[in-house]
C-alpha atoms as a PDB file:
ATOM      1  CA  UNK A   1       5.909 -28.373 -50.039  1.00  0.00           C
ATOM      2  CA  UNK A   2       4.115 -26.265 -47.599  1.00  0.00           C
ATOM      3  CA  UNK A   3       4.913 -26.063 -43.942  1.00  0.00           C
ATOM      4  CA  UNK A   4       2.164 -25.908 -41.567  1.00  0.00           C
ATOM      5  CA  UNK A   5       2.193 -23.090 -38.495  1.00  0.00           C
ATOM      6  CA  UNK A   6       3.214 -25.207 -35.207  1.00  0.00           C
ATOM      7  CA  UNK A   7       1.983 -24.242 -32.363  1.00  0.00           C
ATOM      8  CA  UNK A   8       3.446 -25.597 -28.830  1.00  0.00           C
ATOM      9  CA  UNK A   9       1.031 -26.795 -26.099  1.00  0.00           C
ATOM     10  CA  UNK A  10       1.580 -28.440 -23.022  1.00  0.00           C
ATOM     11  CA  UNK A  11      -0.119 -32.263 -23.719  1.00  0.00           C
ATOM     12  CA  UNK A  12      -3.562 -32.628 -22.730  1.00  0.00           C
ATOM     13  CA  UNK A  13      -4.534 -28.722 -23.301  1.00  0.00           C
ATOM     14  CA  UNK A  14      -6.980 -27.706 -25.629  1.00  0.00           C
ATOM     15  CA  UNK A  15      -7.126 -24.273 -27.161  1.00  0.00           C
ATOM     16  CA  UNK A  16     -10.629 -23.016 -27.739  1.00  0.00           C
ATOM     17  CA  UNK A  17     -11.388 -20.283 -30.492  1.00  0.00           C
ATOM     18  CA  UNK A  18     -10.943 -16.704 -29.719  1.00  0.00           C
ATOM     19  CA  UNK A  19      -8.798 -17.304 -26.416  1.00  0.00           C
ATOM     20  CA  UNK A  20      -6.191 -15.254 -25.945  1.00  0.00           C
ATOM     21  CA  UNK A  21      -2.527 -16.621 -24.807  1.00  0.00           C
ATOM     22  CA  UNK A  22      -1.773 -15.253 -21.108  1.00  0.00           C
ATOM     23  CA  UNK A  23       1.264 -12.902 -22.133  1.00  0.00           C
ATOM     24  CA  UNK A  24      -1.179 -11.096 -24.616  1.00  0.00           C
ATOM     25  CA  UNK A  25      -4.199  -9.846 -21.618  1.00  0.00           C
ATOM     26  CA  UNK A  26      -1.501  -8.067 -19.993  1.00  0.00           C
ATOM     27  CA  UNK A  27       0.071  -6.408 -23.041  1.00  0.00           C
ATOM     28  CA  UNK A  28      -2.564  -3.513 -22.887  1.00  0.00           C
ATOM     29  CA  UNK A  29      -1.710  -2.467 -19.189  1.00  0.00           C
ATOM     30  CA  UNK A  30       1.111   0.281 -18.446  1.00  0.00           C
ATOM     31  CA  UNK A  31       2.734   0.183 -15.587  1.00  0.00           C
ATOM     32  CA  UNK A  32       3.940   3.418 -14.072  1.00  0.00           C
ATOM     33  CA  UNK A  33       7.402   2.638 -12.565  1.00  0.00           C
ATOM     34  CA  UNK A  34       8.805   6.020 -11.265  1.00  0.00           C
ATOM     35  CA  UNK A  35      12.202   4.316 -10.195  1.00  0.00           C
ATOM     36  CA  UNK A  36      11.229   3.590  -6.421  1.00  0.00           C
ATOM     37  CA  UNK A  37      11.677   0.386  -5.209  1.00  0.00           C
ATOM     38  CA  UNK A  38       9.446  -1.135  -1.819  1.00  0.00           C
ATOM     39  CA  UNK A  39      11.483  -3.637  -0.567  1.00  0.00           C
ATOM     40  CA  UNK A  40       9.916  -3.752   3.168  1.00  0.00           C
ATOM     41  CA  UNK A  41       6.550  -4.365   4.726  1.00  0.00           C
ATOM     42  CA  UNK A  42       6.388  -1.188   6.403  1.00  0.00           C
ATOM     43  CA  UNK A  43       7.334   0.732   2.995  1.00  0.00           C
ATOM     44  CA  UNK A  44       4.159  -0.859   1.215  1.00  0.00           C
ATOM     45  CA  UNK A  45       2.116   0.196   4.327  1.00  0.00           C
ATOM     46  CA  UNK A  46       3.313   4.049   4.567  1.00  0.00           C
ATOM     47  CA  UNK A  47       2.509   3.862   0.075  1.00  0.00           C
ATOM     48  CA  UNK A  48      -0.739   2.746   1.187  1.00  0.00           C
ATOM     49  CA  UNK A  49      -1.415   5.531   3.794  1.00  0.00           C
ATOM     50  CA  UNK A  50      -0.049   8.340   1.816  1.00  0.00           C
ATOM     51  CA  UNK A  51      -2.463   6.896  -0.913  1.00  0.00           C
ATOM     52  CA  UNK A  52      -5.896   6.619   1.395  1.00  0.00           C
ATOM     53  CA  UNK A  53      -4.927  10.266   2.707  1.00  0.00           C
ATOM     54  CA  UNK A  54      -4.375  11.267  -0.961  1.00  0.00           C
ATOM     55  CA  UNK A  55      -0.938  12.763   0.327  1.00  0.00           C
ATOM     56  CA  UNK A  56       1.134  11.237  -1.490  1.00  0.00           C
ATOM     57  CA  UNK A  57       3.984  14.237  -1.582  1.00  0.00           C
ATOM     58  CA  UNK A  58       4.589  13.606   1.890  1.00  0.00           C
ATOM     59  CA  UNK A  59       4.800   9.805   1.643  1.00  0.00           C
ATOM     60  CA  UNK A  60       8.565   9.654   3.616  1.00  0.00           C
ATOM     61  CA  UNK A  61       6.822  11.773   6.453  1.00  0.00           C
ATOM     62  CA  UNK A  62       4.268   8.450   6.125  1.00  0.00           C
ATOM     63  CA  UNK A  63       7.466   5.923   5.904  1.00  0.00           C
ATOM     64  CA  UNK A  64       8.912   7.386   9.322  1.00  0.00           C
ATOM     65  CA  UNK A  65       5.874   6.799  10.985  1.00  0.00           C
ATOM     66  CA  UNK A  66       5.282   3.708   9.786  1.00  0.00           C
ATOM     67  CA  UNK A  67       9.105   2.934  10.865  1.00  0.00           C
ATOM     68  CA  UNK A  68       8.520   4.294  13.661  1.00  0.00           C
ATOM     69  CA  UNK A  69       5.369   4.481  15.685  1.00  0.00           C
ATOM     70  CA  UNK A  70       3.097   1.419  16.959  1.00  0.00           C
ATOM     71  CA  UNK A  71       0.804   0.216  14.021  1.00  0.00           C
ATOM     72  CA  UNK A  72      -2.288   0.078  16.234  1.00  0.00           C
ATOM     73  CA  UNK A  73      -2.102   3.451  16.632  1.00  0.00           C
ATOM     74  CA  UNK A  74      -1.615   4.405  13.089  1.00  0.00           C
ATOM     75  CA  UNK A  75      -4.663   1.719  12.270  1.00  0.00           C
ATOM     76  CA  UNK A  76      -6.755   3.869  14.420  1.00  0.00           C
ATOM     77  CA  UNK A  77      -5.698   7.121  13.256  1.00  0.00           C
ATOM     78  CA  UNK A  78      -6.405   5.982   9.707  1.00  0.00           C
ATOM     79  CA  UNK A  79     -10.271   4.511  10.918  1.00  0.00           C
ATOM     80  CA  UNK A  80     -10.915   7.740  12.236  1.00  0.00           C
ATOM     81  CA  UNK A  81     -10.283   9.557   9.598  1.00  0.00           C
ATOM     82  CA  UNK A  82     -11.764   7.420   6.638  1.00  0.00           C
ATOM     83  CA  UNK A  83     -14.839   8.231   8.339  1.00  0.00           C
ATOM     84  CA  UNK A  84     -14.703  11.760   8.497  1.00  0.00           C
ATOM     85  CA  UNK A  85     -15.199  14.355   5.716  1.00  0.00           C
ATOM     86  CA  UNK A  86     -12.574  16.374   6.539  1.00  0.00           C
ATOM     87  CA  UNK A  87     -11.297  18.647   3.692  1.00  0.00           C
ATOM     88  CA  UNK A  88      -7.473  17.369   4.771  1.00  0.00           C
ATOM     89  CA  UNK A  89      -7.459  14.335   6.241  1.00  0.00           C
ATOM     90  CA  UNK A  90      -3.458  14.024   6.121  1.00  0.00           C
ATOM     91  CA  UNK A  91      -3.804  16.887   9.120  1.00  0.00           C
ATOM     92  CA  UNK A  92      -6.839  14.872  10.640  1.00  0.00           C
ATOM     93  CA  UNK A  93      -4.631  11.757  10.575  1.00  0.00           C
ATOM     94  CA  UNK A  94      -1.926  13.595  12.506  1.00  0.00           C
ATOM     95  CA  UNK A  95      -3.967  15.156  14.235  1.00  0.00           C
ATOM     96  CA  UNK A  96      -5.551  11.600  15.682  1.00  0.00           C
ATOM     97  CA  UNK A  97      -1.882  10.237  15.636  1.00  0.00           C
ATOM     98  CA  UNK A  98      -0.968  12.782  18.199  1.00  0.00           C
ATOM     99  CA  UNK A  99      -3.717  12.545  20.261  1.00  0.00           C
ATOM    100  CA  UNK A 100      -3.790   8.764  20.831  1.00  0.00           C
ATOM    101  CA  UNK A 101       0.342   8.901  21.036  1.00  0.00           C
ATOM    102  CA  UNK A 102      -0.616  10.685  24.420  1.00  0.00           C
ATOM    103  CA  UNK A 103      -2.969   8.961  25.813  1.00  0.00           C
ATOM    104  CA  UNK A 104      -0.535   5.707  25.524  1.00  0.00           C
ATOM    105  CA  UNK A 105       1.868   7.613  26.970  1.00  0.00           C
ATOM    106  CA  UNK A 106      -0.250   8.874  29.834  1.00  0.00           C
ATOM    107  CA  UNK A 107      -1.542   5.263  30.585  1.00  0.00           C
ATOM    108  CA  UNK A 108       1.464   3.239  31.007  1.00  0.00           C
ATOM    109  CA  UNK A 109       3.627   4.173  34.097  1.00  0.00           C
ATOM    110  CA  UNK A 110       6.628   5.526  34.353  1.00  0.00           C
ATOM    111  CA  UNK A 111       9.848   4.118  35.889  1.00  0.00           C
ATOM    112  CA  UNK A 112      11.464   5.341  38.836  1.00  0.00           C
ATOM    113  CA  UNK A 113      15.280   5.753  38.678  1.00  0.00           C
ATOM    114  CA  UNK A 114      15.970   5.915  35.241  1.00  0.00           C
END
């Protein structure tokens, strides 16, 4: 007697030939895990900065300000400097961060007695 290869499908499905099961496309990908862990918003957002500044040694300075300082302003800094073609535009980006920290602060008033 010769026993015939089972294979288990949900009902209904139909396999077509030369279609891979789903757990086999990702078998070719690596993932490069270098033991950190983003576990907040803000986290994936300073990755993403340090990453679009191509700083990414510098990525807790990034986290802090991301902690830290108003998003708009970091939004703008960032739209500034994708546009330029500024050898570093990690200094750029602080640069623009600075300068628009300033002029928040120079807009809204201050308060008496404090």
């Amino acid at each position: 007697m010769t026993k015939k290869s089972q294979t288990h499908q949900p009902a209904g499905s139909t396999t077509h030939q030369g279609a891979l099961p789903l757990g086999n496309l990702l078998q070719g990908y690596q993932l490069q895990d270098k033991g950190g862990y983003i576990t907040q918003e803000f986290q994936d957002y300073a990755y993403r900065l340090a990453v679009a500044l191509d700083d990414l040694p510098h990525k807790s300075v990034y986290m802090k300000m991301a902690k830290t300082v108003d998003r708009r302003i970091l939004d703008q800094a960032l739209g500034f400097v994708s546009d330029s073609q500024a050898k570093s535009k990690a200094k750029l980006f602080m640069w623009k961060v600075k300068q628009l920290r300033t002029e928040l602060a120079d807009k809204q008033p201050t308060a008496i007695g404090k």
